[in-house]
Structures are given as structure tokens and as C-alpha cells.
Protein backbone atom coordinates (compact mmCIF):
# COMPACT_ATOMS: atom_id res chain seq x y z
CA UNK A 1 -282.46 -10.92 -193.35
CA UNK A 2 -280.14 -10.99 -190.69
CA UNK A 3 -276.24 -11.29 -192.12
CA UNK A 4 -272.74 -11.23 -190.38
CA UNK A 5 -270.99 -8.34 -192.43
CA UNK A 6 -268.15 -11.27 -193.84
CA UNK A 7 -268.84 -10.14 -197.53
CA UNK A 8 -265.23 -8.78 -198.92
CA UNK A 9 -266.72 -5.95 -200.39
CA UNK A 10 -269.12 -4.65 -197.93
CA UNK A 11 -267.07 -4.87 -194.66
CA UNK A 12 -264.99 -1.60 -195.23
CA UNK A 13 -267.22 0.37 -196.88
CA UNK A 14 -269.74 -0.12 -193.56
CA UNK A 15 -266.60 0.21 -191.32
CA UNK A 16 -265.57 3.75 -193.21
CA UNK A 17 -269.08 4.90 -192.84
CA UNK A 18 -269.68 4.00 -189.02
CA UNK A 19 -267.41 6.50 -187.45
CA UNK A 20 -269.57 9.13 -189.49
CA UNK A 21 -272.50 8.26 -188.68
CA UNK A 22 -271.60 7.17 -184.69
CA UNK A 23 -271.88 10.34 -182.22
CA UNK A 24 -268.50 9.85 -180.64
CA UNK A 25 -266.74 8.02 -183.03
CA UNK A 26 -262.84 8.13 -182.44
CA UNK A 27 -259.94 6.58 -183.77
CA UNK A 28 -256.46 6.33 -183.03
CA UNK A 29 -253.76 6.59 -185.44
CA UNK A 30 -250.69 4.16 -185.04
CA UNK A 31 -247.27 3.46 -187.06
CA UNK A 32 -246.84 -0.17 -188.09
CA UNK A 33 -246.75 -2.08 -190.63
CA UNK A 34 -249.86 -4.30 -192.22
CA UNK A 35 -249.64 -8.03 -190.77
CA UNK A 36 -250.40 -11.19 -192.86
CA UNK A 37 -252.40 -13.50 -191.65
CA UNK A 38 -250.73 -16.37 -189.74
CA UNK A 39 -251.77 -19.18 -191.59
CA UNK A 40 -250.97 -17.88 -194.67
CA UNK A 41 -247.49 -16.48 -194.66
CA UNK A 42 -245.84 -19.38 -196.20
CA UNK A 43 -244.75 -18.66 -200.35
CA UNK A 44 -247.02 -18.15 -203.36
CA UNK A 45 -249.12 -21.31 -203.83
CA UNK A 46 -248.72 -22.66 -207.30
CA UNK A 47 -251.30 -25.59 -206.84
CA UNK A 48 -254.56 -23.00 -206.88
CA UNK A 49 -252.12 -19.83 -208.57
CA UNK A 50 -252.55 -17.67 -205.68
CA UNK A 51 -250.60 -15.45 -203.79
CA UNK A 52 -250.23 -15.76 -199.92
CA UNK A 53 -251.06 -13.22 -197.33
CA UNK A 54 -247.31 -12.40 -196.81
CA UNK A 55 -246.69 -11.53 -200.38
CA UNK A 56 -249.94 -9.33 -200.68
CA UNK A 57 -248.92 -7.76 -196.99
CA UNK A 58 -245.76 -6.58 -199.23
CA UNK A 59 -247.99 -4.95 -202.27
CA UNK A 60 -249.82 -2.80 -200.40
CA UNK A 61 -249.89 1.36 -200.39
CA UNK A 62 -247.94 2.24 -197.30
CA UNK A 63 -247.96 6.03 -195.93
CA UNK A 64 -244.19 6.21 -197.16
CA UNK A 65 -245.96 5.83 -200.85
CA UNK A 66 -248.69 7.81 -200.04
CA UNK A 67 -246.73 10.78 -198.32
CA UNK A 68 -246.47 12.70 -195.18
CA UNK A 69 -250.27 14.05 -194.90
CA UNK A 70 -251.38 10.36 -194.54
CA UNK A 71 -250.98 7.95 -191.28
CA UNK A 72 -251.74 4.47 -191.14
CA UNK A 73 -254.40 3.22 -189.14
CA UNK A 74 -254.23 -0.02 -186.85
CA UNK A 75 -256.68 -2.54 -187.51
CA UNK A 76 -259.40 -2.66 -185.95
CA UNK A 77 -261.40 -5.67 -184.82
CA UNK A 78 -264.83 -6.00 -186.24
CA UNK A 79 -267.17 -5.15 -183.46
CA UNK A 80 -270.38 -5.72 -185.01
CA UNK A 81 -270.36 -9.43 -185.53
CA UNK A 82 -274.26 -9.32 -186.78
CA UNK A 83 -276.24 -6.52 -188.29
CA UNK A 84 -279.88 -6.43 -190.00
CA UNK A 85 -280.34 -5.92 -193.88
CA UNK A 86 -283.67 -4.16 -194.74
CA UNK A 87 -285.15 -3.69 -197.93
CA UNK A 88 -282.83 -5.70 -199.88
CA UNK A 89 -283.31 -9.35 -201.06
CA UNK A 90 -280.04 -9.50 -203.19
CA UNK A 91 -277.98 -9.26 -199.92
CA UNK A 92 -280.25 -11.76 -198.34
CA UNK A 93 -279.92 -14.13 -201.15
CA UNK A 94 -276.06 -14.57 -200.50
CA UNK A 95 -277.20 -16.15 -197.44
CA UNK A 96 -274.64 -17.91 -195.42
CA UNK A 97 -272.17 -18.41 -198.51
CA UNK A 98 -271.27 -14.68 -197.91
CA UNK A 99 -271.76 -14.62 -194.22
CA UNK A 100 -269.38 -17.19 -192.84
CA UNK A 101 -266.69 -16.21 -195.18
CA UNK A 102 -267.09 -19.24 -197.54
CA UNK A 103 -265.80 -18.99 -201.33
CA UNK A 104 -266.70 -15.23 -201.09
CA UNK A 105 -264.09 -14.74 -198.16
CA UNK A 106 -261.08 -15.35 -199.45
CA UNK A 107 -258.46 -16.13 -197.16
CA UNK A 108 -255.21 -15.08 -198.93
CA UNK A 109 -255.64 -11.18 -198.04
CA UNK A 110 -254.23 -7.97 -196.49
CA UNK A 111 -255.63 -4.89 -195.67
CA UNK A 112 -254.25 -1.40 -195.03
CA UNK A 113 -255.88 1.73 -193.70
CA UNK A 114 -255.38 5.25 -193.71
CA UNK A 115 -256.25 8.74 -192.24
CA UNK A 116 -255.34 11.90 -194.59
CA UNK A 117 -254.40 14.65 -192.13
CA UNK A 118 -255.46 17.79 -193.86
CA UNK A 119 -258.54 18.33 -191.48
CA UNK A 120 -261.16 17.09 -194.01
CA UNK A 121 -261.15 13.64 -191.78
CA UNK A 122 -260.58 11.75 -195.41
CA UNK A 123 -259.76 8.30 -195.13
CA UNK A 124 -258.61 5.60 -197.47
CA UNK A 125 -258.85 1.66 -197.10
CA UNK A 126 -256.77 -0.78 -199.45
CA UNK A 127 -257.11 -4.84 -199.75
CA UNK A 128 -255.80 -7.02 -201.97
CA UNK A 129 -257.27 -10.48 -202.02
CA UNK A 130 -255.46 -13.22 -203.91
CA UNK A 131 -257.15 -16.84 -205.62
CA UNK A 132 -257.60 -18.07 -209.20
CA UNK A 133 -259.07 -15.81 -211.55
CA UNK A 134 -262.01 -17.20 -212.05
CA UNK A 135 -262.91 -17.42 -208.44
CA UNK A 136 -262.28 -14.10 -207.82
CA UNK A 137 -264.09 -13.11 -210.89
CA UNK A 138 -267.05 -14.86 -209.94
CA UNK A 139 -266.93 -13.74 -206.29
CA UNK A 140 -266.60 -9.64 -207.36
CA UNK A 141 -269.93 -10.16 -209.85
CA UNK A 142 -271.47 -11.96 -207.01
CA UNK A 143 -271.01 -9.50 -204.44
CA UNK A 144 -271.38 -5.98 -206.93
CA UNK A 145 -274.28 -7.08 -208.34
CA UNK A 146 -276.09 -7.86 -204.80
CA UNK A 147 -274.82 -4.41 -203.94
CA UNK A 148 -275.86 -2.11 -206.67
CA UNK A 149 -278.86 -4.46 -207.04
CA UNK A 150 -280.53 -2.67 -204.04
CA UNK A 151 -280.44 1.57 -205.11
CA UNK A 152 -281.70 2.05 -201.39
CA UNK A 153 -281.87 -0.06 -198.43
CA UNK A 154 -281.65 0.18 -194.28
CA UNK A 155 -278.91 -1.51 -192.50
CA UNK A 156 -279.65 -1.91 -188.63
CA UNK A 157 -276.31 -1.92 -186.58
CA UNK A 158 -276.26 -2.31 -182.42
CA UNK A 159 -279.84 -0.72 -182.58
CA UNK A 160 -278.76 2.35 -185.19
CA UNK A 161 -280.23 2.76 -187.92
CA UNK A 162 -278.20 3.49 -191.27
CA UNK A 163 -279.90 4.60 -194.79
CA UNK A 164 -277.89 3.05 -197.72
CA UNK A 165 -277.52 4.67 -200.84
CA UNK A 166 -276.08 2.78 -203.80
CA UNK A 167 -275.05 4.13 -207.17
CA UNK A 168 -273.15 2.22 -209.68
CA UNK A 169 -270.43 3.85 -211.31
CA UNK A 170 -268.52 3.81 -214.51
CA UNK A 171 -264.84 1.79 -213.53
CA UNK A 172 -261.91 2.95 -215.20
CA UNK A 173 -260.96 0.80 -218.05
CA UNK A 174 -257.66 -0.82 -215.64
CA UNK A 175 -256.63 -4.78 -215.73
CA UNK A 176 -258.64 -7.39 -216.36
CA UNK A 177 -261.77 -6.93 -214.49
CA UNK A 178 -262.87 -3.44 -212.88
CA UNK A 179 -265.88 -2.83 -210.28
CA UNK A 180 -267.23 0.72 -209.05
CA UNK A 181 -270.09 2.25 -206.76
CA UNK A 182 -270.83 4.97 -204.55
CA UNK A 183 -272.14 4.32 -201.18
CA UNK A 184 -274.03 7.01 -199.41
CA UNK A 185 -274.45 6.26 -195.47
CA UNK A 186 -277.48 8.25 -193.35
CA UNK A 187 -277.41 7.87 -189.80
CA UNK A 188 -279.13 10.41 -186.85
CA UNK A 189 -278.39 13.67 -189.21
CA UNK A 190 -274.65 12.76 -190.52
CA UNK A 191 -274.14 11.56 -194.08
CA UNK A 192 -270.94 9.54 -195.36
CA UNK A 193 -270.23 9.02 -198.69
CA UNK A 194 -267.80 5.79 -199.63
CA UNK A 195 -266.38 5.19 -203.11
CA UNK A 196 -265.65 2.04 -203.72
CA UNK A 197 -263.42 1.06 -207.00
CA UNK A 198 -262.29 -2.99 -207.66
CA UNK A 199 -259.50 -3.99 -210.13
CA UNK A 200 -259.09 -7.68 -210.46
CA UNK A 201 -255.77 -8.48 -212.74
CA UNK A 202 -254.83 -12.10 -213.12
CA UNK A 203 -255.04 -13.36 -209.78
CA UNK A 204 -255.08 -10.51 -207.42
CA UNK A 205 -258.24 -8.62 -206.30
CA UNK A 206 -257.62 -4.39 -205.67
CA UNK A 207 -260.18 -2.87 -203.66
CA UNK A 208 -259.61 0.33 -203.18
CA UNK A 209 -262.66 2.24 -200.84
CA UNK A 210 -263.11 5.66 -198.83
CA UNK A 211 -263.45 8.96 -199.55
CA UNK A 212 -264.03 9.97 -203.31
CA UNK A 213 -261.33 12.05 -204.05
CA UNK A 214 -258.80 10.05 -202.43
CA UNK A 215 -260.13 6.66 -204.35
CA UNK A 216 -259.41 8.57 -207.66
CA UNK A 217 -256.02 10.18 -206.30
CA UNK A 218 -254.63 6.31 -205.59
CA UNK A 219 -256.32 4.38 -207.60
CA UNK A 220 -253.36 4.18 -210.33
CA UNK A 221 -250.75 4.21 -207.71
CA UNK A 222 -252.11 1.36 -205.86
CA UNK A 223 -252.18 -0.52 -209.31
CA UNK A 224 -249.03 -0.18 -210.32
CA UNK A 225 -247.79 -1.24 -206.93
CA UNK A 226 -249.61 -4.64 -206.86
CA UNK A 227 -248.70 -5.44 -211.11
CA UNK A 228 -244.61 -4.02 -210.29
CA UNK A 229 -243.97 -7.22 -207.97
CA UNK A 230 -244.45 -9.30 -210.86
């Protein structure tokens, strides 16, 4: 099954696990500030009880909050527009829906990346995604369940093969909704592993993905930043 990598909760994970896995893999740290979307940085939208971009943009972890060992990464555009699913017919079945960023892609989102300079290369991605409850509740199960569905499965990117590893995890018992795996990425002798932890309360989606330790070490933080604004 051949799938654009659209899916809200599979895009970072891959993207953390590339560099890892890609002999020459380099990225460059920068110092600004996460950008909203353009479309969407007019107020809160009270028709469908979402937040916009803008307003999410403002709720996320910033490397002031997360202190001096951490730098903010610029965002980089997806370069892998199509890759190849193997050995996994729950992916497949979210077809197109999932691909094209359709009710699985929400649009009201921001995204924030970051580097912890301590020499272990440990990096941390947040994104906050923003619709009615139920819709992100039913997007979350959606996506999870095709995830964890598969233990073990081959994704095929630009000719590379990558082993995937799934393992679902026990979530910690935070807002309304919680979501948790671990992702284990093999790739020509390197290994990356990618925890991957999902809060949804009311109508904001936490996704909070990277190295282990550092998931655990912000998970709270990141929290109570998004629930404070209220």
C-alpha cells in the first residue's frame, strides 16, 4: 500500500527516526518562534469549538520553558511526499482519508521542535491540534489503533528500507483521552527508538513524541501549558 505520510500521528515519529537511520543526516538548529498557519490565524472559532492555529502557536513548549540545554529546531519541509507501507493492512485501510489530510488532518495545528544539547542527540517534537472533541477523539482511535495494530512492519522511504517496531504502552491517566506507543526504527545497522504519548482534553489534541526520557520529562509540563490558557 503506497501512502503519503499525512497521518497526524505518524509524520513526526517517521521524521524523528529518519535522521537516525540516514548516513549523513544533519540538521541545523535555528532561534524563532513556531508560525501558525496562515489561514488560520484569525480568533478561536466558536461555530465547530475549536481553537485556531494562532492560539495553539501560543500554547506550545518553547526552549525558554524547557531551559538552556534545549534549542528549537526550524521546520522542516516534508521531503518524502510518498513512501511504501509493508506488512501492514491497518495503515493501508486508512486509505486516502489519512493520506490527503482529510478529517484525520486537522487543520487548526502547530508544531514545535527541539534538539537537547547534552551530546546524547535527544530530541523532542510537540503539536497541538485543535477541533471538536469528538472528532479528535475519533481521529486519535483511528490512527493508534492502525498503528499498534501492526507489532512489526517495513516502511520503504526514497529506496531505504526502515523496520518498524510498535509497542503499545500504558498512557498516564492525564485529561480526557490519553494515547501511548513506542516506535522502534531499523535502518542499514542504526536503530531509533520514538515514544510517542497523546493527551486529548476538551478540544485540544497534545502529542508529545521523541526520545523516551525526554517524552516523560515534558509530558506534564507541556500539559499544564496547553490547560493554563484557559
Amino acid at each position: 500500500m503506497r501512502i503519503r505520510i499525512a497521518a497526524i500521528l505518524g509524520t513526526t515519529a517517521l521524521a524523528l527516526a529518519l535522521p537516525a537511520c540516514s548516513p549523513g543526516a544533519t540538521t541545523q538548529p535555528v532561534t524563532k518562534a513556531p508560525v501558525a498557519r496562515p489561514q488560520d490565524q484569525g480568533s478561536d472559532d466558536s461555530n465547530n469549538h475549536s481553537l485556531s492555529s494562532a492560539a495553539l502557536a501560543a500554547r506550545l513548549l518553547t526552549d525558554h520553558d524547557l531551559g538552556d540545554d534545549y534549542t528549537l529546531q526550524p521546520e522542516i519541509p516534508t521531503r518524502h511526499n510518498e513512501v511504501t507501507v509493508l506488512g501492514c493492512p491497518a495503515l493501508g485501510e486508512l486509505g486516502d482519508e489519512a493520506a490527503m489530510g482529510g478529517s484525520l488532518g486537522f487543520s487548526r495545528q502547530a508544531k514545535a521542535s527541539f534538539v537537547h544539547d547534552d551530546g546524547s542527540s535527544g530530541e523532542v517534537s510537540e503539536e497541538l491540534y485543535s477541533d471538536t472533541a469528538a472528532r479528535l477523539s475519533t481521529g486519535a482511535v483511528k490512527i493508534f489503533d492502525a498503528m499498534t495494530g501492526c507489532p512489526v512492519y517495513q516502511v520503504l522511504v526514497d529506496g531505504t528500507a526502515i523496520d518498524v517496531t510498535t509497542q503499545e504502552l500504558a498512557a498516564p491517566q492525564l485529561g480526557d483521552e490519553q494515547w501511548s506507543q513506542l516506535l522502534t526504527f531499523v535502518a542499514g545497522g542504526r536503530t531509533s527508538t520514538v515514544k510517542q504519548t497523546a493527551i486529548r482534553t476538551d478540544n485540544v489534541l497534545l502529542v508529545l513524541s521523541g526520545s523516551p526520557t525526554l517524552v516523560e520529562l515534558h509530558l506534564d509540563r507541556a500539559l499544564a501549558k496547553v490547560t493554563a490558557a484557559r
